[in-house]
N, C-alpha and C. Protein backbone atom coordinates (compact mmCIF):
# COMPACT_ATOMS: atom_id res chain seq x y z
N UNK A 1 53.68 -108.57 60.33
CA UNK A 1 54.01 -108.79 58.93
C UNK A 1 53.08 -109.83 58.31
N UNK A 2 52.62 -110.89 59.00
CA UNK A 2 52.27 -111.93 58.20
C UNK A 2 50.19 -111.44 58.16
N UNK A 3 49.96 -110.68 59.39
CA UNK A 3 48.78 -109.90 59.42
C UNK A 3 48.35 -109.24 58.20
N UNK A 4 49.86 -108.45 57.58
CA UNK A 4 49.37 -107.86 55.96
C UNK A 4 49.75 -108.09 54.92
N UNK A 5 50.51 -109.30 55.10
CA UNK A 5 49.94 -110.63 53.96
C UNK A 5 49.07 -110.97 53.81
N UNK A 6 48.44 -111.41 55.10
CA UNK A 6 46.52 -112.03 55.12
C UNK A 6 45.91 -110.65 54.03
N UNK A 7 45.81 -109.71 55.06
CA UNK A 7 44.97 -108.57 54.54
C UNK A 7 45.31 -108.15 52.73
N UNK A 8 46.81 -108.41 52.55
CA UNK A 8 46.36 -107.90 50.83
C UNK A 8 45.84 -109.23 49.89
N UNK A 9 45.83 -110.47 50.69
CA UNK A 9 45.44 -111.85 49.90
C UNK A 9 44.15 -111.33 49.77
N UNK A 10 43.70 -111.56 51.44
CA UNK A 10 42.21 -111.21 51.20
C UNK A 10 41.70 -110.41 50.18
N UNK A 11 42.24 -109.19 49.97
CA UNK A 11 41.48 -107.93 49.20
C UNK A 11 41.74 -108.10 47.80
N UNK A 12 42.81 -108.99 47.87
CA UNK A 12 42.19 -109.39 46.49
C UNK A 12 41.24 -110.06 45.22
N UNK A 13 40.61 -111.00 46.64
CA UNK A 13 39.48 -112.16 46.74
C UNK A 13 38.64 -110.93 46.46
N UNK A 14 37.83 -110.74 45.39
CA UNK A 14 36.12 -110.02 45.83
C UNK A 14 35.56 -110.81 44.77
N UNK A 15 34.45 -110.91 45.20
CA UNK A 15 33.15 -111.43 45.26
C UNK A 15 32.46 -110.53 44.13
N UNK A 16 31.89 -110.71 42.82
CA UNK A 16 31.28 -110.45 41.54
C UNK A 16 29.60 -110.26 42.29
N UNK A 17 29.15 -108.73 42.27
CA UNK A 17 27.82 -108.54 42.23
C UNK A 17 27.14 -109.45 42.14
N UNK A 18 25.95 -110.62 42.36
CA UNK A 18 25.22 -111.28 41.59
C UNK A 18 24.17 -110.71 40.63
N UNK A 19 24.11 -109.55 40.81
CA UNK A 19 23.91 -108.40 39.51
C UNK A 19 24.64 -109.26 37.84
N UNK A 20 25.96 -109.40 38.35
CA UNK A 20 26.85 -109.46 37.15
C UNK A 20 26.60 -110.92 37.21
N UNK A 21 26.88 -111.70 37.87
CA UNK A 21 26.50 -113.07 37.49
C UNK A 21 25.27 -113.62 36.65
N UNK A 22 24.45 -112.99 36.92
CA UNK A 22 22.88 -113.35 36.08
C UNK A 22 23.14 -112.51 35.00
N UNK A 23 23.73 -112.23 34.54
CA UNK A 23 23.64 -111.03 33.13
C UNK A 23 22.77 -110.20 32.97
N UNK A 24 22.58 -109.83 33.76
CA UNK A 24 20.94 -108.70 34.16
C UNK A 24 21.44 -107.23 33.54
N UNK A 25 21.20 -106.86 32.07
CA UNK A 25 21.84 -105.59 31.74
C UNK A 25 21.25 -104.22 32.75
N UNK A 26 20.35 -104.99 33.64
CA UNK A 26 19.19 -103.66 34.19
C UNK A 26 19.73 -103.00 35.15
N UNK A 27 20.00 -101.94 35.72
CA UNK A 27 20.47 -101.29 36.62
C UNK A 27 19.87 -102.13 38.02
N UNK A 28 20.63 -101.85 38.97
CA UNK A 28 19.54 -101.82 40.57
C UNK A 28 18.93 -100.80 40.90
N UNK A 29 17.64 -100.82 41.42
CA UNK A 29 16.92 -99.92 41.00
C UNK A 29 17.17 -99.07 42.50
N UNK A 30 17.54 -100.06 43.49
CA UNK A 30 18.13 -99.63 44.60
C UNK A 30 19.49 -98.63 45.03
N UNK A 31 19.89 -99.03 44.22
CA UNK A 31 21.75 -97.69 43.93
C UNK A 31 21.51 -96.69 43.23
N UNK A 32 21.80 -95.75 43.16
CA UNK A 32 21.29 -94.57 42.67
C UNK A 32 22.74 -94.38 41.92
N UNK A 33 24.24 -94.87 42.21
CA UNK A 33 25.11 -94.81 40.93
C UNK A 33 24.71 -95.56 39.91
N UNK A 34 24.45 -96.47 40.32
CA UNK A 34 24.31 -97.74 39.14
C UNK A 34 22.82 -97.29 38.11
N UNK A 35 22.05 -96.65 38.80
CA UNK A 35 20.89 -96.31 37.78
C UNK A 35 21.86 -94.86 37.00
N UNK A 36 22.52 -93.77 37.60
CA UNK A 36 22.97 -92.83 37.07
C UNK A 36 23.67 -93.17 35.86
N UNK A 37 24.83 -94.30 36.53
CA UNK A 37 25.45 -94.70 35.06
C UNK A 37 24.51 -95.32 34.13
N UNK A 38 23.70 -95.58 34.28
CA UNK A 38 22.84 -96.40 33.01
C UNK A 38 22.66 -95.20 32.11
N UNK A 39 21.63 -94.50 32.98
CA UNK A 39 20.99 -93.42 32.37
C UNK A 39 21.99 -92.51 31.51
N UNK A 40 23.40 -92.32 32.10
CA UNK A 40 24.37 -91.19 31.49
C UNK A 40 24.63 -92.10 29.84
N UNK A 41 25.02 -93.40 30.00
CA UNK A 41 25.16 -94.20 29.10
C UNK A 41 24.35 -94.78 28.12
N UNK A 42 23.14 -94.48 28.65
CA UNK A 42 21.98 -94.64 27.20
C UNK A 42 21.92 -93.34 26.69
N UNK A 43 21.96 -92.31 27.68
CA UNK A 43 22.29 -91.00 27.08
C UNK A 43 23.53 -90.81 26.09
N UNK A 44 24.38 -90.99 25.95
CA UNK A 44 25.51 -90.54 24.95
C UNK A 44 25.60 -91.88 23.79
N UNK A 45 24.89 -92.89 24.28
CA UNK A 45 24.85 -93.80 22.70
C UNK A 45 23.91 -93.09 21.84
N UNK A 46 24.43 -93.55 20.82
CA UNK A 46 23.56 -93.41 19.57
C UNK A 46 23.23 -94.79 18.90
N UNK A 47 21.70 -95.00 18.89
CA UNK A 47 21.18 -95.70 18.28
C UNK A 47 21.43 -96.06 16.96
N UNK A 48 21.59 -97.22 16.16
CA UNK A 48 22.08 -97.55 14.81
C UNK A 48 20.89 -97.54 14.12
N UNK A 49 20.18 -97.98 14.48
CA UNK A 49 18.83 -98.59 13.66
C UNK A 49 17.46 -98.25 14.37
N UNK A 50 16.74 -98.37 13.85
CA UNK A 50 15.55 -98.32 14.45
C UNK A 50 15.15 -99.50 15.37
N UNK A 51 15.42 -100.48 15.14
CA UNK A 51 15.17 -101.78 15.70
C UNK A 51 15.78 -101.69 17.16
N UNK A 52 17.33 -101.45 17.32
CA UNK A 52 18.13 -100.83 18.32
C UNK A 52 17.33 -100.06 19.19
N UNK A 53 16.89 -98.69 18.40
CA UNK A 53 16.05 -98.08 19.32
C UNK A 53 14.60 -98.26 20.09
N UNK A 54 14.19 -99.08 19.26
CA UNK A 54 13.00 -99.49 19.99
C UNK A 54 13.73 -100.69 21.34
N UNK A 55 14.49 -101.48 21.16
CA UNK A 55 15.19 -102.47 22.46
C UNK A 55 15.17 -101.62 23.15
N UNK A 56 16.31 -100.41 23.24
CA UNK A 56 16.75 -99.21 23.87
C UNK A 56 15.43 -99.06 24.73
N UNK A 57 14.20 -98.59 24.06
CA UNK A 57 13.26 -97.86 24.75
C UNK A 57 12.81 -99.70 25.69
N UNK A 58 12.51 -100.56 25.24
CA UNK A 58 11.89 -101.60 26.57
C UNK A 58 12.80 -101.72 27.26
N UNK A 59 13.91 -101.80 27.34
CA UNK A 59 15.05 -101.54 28.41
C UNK A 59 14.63 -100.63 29.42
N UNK A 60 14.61 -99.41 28.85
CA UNK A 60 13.82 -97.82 29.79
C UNK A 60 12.91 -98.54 30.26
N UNK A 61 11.88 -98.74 29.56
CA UNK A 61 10.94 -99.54 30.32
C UNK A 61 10.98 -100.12 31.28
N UNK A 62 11.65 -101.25 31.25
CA UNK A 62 11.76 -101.94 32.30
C UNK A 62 12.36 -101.65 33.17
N UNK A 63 13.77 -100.54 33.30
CA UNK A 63 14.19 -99.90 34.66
C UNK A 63 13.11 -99.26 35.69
N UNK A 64 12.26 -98.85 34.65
CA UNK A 64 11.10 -97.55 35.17
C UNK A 64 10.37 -98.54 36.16
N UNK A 65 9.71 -99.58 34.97
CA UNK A 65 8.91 -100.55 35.86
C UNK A 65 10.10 -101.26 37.38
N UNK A 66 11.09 -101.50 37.48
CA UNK A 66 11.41 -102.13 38.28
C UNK A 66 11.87 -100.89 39.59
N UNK A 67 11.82 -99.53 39.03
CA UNK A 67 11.90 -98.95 40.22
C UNK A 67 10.49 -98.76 41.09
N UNK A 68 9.70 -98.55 40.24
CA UNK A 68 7.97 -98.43 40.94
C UNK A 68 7.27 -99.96 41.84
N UNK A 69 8.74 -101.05 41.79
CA UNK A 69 8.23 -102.10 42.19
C UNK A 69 8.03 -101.50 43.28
């Protein structure tokens, strides 16, 4: 009994990506969900402005560049 006490304390403890800690909007270029969701999600926004869309595109950019690292 007191074994899965430990175990649901523990699992509730997790530990935040350091992805998410640095505010890094950029995918890992290493996970192939985490780039999918990017990609599905720049896919179905719609850009407001032009200004928007040009950010939008150095964003792309820079995923692209950080996967060819």
């Amino acid at each position: 009994m007191i074994s899965k006490r430990q175990a649901a304390k523990d699992s509730r403890v997790q530990d935040l990506d350091p992805k998410y800690l640095e505010c890094n909007p950029l995918p890992d270029p290493d996970d192939e969900k985490d780039l999918t969701t990017f990609i599905t999600l720049w896919k179905e926004a719609k850009d407001k402005s032009m200004a928007e869309a040009v950010d939008n595109c150095q964003i792309a950019e820079d995923v692209i560049k950080s996967i060819h690292l």
